[in-house]
Protein backbone atom coordinates (compact mmCIF):
# COMPACT_ATOMS: atom_id res chain seq x y z
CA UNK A 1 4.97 -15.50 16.98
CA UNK A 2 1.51 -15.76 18.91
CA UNK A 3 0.97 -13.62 21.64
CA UNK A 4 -2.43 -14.58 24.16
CA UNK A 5 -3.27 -10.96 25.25
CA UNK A 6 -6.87 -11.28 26.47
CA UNK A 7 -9.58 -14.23 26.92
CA UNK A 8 -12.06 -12.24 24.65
CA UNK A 9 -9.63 -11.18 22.42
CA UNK A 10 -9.90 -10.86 18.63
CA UNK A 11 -7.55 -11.46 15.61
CA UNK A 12 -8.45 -11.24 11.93
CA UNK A 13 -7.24 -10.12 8.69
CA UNK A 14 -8.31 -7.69 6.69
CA UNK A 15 -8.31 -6.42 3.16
CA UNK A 16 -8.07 -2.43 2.01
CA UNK A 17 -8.89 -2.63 -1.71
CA UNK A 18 -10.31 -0.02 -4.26
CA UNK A 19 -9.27 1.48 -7.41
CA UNK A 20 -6.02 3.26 -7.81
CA UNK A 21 -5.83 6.67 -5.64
CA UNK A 22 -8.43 6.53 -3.57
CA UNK A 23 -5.84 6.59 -0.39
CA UNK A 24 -5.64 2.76 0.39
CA UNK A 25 -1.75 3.24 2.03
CA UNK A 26 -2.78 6.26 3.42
CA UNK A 27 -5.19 4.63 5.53
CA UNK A 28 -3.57 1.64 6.36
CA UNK A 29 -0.64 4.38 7.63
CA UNK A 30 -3.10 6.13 9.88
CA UNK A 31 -4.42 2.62 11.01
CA UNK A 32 -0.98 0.89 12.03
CA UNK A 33 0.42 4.33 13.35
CA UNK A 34 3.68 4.39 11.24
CA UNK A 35 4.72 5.39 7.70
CA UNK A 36 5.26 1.79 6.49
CA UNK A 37 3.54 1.87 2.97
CA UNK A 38 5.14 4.34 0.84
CA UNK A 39 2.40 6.99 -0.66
CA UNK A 40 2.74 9.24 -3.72
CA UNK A 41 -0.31 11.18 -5.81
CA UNK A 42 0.15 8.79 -8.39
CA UNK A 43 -2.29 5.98 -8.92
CA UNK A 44 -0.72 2.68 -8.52
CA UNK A 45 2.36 3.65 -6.36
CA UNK A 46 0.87 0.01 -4.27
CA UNK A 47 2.60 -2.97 -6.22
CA UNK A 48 2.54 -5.43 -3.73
CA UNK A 49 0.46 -7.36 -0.97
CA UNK A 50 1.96 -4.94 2.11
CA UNK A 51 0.84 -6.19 5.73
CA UNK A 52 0.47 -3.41 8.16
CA UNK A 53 -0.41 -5.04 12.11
CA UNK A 54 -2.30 -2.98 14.39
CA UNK A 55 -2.15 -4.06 18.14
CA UNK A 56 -4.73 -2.79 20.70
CA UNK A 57 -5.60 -4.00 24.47
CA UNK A 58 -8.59 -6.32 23.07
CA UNK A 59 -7.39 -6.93 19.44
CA UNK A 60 -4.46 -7.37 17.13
CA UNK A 61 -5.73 -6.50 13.36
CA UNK A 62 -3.48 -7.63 10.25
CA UNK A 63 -4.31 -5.22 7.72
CA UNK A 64 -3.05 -5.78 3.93
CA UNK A 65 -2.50 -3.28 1.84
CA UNK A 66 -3.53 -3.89 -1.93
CA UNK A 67 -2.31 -2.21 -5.56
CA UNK A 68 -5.44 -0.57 -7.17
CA UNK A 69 -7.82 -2.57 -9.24
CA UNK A 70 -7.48 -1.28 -12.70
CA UNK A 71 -8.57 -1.03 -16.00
CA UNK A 72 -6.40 -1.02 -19.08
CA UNK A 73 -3.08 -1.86 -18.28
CA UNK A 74 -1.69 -4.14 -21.26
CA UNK A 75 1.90 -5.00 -19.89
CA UNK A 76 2.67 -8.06 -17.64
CA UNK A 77 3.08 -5.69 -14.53
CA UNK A 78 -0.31 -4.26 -14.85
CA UNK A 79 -2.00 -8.10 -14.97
CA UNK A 80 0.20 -8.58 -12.28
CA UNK A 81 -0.93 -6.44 -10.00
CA UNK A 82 -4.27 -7.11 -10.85
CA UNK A 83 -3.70 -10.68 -9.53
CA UNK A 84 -2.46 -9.52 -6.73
CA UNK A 85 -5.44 -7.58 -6.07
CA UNK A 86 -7.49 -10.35 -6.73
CA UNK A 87 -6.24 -13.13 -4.46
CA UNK A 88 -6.53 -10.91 -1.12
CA UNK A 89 -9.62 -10.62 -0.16
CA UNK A 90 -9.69 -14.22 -0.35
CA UNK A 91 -7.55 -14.24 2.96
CA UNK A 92 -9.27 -11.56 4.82
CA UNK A 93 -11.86 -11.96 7.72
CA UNK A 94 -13.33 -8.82 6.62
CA UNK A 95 -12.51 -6.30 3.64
CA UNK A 96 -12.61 -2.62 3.54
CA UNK A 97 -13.73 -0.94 0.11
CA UNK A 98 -12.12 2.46 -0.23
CA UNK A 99 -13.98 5.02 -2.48
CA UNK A 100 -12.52 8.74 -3.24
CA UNK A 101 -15.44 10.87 -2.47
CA UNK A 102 -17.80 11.93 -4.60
CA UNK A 103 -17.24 9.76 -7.59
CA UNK A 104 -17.58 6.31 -8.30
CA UNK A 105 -15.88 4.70 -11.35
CA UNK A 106 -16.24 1.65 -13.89
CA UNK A 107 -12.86 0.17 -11.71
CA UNK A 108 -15.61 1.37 -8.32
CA UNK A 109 -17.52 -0.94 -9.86
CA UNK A 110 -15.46 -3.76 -10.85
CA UNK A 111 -14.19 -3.91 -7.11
CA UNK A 112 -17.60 -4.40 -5.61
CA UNK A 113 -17.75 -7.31 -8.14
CA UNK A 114 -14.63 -8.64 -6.42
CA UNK A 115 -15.78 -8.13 -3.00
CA UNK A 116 -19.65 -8.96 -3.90
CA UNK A 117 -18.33 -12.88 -4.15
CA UNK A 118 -16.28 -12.83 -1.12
CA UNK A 119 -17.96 -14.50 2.40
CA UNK A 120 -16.21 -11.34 3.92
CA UNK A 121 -18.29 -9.06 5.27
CA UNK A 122 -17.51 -5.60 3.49
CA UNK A 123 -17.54 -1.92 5.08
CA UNK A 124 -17.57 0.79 2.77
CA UNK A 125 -14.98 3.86 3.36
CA UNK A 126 -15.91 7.18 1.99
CA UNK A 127 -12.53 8.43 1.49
CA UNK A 128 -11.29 12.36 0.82
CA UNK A 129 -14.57 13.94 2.22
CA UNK A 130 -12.69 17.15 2.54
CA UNK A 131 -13.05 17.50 -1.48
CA UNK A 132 -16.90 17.14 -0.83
CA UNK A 133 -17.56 20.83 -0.20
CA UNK A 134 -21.59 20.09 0.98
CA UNK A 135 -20.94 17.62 2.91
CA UNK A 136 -24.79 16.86 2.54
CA UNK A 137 -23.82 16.12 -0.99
CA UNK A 138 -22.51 12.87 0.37
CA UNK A 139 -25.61 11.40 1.75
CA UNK A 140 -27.51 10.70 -1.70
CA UNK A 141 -23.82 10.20 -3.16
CA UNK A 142 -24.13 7.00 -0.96
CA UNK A 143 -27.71 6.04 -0.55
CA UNK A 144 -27.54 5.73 -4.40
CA UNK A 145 -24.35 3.69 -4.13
CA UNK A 146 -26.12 1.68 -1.14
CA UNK A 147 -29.11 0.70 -2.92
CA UNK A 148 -27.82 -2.18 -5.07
CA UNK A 149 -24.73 -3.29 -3.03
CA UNK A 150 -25.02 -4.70 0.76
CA UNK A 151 -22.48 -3.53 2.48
CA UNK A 152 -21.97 -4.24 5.74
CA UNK A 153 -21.68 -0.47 7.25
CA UNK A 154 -20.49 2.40 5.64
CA UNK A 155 -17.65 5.16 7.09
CA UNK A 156 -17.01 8.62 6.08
CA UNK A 157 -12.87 9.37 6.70
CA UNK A 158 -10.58 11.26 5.90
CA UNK A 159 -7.15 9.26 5.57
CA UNK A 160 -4.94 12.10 6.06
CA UNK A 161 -5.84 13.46 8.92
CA UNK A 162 -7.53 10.32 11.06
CA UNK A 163 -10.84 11.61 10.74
CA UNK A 164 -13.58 8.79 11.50
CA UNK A 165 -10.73 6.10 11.56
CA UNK A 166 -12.03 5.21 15.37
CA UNK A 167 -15.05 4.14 14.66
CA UNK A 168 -13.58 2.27 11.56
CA UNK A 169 -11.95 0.57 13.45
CA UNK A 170 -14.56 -0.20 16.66
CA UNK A 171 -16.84 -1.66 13.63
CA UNK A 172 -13.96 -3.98 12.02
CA UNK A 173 -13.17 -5.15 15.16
CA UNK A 174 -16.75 -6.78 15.53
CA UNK A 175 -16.22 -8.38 12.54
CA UNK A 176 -13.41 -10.33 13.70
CA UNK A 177 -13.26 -13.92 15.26
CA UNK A 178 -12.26 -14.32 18.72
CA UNK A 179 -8.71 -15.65 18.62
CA UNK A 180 -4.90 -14.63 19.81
CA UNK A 181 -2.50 -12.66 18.59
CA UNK A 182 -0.60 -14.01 15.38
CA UNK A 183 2.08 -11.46 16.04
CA UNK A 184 4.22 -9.46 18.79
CA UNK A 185 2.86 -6.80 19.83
CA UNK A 186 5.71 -4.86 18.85
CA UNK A 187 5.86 -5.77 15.15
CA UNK A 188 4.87 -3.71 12.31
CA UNK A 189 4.76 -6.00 9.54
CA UNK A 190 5.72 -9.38 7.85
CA UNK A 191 8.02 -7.58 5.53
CA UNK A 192 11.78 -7.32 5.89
CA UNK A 193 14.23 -4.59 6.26
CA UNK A 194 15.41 -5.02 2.86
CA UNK A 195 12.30 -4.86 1.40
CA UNK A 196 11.31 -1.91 2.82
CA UNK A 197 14.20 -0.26 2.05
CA UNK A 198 13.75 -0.57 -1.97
CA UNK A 199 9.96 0.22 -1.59
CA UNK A 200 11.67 3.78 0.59
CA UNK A 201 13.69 4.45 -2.56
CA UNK A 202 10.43 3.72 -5.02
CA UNK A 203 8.65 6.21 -2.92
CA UNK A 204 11.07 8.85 -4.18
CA UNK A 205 11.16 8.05 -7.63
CA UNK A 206 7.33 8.40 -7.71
CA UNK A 207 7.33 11.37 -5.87
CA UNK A 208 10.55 12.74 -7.52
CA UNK A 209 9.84 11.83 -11.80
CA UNK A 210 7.44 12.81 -13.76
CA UNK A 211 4.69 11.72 -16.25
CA UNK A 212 5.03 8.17 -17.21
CA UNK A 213 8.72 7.51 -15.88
CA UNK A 214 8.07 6.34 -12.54
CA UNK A 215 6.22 3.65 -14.00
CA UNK A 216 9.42 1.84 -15.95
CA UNK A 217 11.37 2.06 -12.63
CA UNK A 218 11.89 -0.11 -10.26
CA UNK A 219 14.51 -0.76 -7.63
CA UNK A 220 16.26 -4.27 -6.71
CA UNK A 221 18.36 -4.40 -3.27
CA UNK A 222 21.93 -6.22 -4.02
CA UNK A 223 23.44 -5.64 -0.63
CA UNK A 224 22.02 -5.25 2.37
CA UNK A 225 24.31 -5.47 5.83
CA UNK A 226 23.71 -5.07 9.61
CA UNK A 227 27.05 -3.61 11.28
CA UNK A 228 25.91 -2.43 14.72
CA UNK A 229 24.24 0.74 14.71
CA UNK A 230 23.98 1.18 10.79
CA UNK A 231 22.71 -0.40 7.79
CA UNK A 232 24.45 -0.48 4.77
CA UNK A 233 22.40 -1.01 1.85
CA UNK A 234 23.34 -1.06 -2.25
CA UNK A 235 20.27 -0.92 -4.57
CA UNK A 236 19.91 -0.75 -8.03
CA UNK A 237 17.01 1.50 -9.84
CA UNK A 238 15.71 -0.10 -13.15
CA UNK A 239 14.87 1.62 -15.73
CA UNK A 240 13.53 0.78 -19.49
CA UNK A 241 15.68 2.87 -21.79
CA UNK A 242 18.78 4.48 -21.70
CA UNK A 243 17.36 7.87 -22.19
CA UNK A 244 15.48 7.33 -18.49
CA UNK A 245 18.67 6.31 -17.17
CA UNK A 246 20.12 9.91 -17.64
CA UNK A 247 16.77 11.84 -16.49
CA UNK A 248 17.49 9.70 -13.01
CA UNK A 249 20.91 10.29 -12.63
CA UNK A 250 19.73 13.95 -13.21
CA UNK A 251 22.51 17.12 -13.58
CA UNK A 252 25.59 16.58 -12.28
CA UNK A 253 23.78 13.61 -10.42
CA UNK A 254 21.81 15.82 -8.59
CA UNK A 255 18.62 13.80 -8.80
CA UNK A 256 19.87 10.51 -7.94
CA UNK A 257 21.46 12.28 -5.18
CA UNK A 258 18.29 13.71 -3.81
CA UNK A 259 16.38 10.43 -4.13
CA UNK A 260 19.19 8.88 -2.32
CA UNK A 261 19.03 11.50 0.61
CA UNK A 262 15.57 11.58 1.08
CA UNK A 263 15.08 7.81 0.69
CA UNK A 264 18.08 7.23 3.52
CA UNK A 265 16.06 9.94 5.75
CA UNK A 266 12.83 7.85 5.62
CA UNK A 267 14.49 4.51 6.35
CA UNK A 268 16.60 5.88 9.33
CA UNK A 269 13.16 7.16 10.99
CA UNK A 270 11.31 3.66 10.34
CA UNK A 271 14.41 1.53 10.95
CA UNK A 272 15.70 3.75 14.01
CA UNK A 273 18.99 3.57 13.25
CA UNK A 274 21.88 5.02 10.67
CA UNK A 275 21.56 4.35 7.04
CA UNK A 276 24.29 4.45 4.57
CA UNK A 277 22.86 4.00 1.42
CA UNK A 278 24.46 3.80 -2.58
CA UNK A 279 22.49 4.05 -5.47
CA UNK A 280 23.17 2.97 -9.31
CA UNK A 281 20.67 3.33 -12.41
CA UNK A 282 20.84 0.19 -14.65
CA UNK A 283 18.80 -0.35 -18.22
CA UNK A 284 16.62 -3.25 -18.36
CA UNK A 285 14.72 -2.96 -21.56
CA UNK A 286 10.98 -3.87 -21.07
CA UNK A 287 11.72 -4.97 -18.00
CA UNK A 288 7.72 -4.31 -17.33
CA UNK A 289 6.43 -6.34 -19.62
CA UNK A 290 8.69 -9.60 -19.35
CA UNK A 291 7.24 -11.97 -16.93
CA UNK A 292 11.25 -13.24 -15.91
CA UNK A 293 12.19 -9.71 -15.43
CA UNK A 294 8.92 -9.49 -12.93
CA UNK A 295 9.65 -12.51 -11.17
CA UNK A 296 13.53 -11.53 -10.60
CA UNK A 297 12.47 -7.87 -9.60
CA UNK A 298 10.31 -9.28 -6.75
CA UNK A 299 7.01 -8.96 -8.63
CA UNK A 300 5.77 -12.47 -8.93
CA UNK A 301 6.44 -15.99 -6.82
């Protein structure tokens, strides 16, 4: 839908990208206002393009969300997502670089090659500046950063609690064409219910399993009904090996029961509205690493 707010109003796209855990959904979060990209301390909890729309009085900004740039990753997911991170920044008006301060790593690096051949402009966002504890540190942390790549202006923020995100934002909007609305101004994202509802229930296993096991999860919707005032959803969590089956399912089912509760909390506040939720664990062996598997999950077009 395209909504005319303002003759000198401004509408553009643009790209978050950086390496894996440098805060890329927190920020987009904190940008949009609302808890629509799930967030764990894991690196790579981001596996797909996620659109995040930001409505203001002179400008409506379509933010997207990107999995982490990595190195290493062997199985069909990991190239995956690495496509995926590839291809956005091709859409966007103007692309943000997110950097954890103070390092910057061989994947730092091969994301300024991927924005370096984009026509985007490209701000730099010095991310996690609490963990800087001289903040004067920062300066030649930069400047050294600066010398060899043109970015268009740099920001110091930190994601979690909105700090610098204003003038962020006063800077991308600059970089953005004159032109309407694409969107209502009440709508949060392209994404649908349903979606967001298995990315809710990702969030937990992420947050909820340990070491490598969130990693050969992942969670397909097979019902998903409006009746009034409540949703009623059915999903299925996929895991690799039968052995991961039973660490999900947990004592007595008490961790697929937690997952469950917390999962039906966070889609109740974001949906406004009553949740009744079921969960199974099914075995899909390798389903990570087969590209039909990937494409029936959700993971590829």
């Amino acid at each position: 839908m395209t909504t005319e707010i303002s003759d000198s109003f401004r509408f553009g796209q643009v790209a978050l990208v950086g390496r894996p855990n440098v805060g890329k959904s927190t920020l987009l979060n904190a940008l949009i206002g609302s808890e629509l990209s799930i967030v764990s301390p894991k690196p790579q909890t981001t596996r797909h393009r996620i659109l995040g729309i930001a409505t203001h009085e002179h400008s409506q900004i379509a933010f997207l969300d990107t999995p982490g740039l990595h190195l290493g990753g062997k199985r069909a997911i990991n190239r995956q997502l690495n496509r995926v991170a590839r291809q956005v920044p091709e859409e966007a008006d103007a692309i943000v670089h997110v950097i954890a301060a103070p390092r910057w790593t061989d994947e730092d690096e091969q994301v300024w090659d991927l924005v370096s051949r984009q026509s985007a402009p490209c701000l730099l966002a010095v991310n996690k500046i609490d963990r800087v504890t001289n903040k004067e540190d920062l300066l030649p942390f930069v400047a050294e950063i600066s010398a060899t790549r043109k970015y268009t202006g740099v920001h110091y923020i930190r994601a979690t609690h909105g700090k610098g995100l204003k003038a962020l934002l006063s800077d991308l909007v600059k970089l953005l064409p004159e032109a309407p609305a694409q969107y209502a101004e009440d709508e949060l994202t392209d994404r649908s219910e349903r979606f967001i509802a298995a990315e809710m229930i990702r969030e937990q296993l992420m947050l909820r399993l340990s070491e490598e096991l969130p990693y050969a999860t992942s969670v397909e919707i097979e019902h998903f009904e409006q009746v009034g005032n409540l949703s009623r959803i059915a999903a299925a969590i996929w895991v690799e090996r039968e052995g991961q089956k039973a660490i999900v399912i947990g004592a007595g089912g008490a961790q697929l029961k937690a997952i469950g509760s917390q999962a039906r909390r966070r889609m109740e506040k974001l949906f406004g509205n009553k949740v009744f939720l079921e969960l199974w664990v099914k075995v899909r062996e390798n389903w990570s690493d087969d590209d039909a598997s990937l494409k029936q999950l959700g993971y590829t077009g």
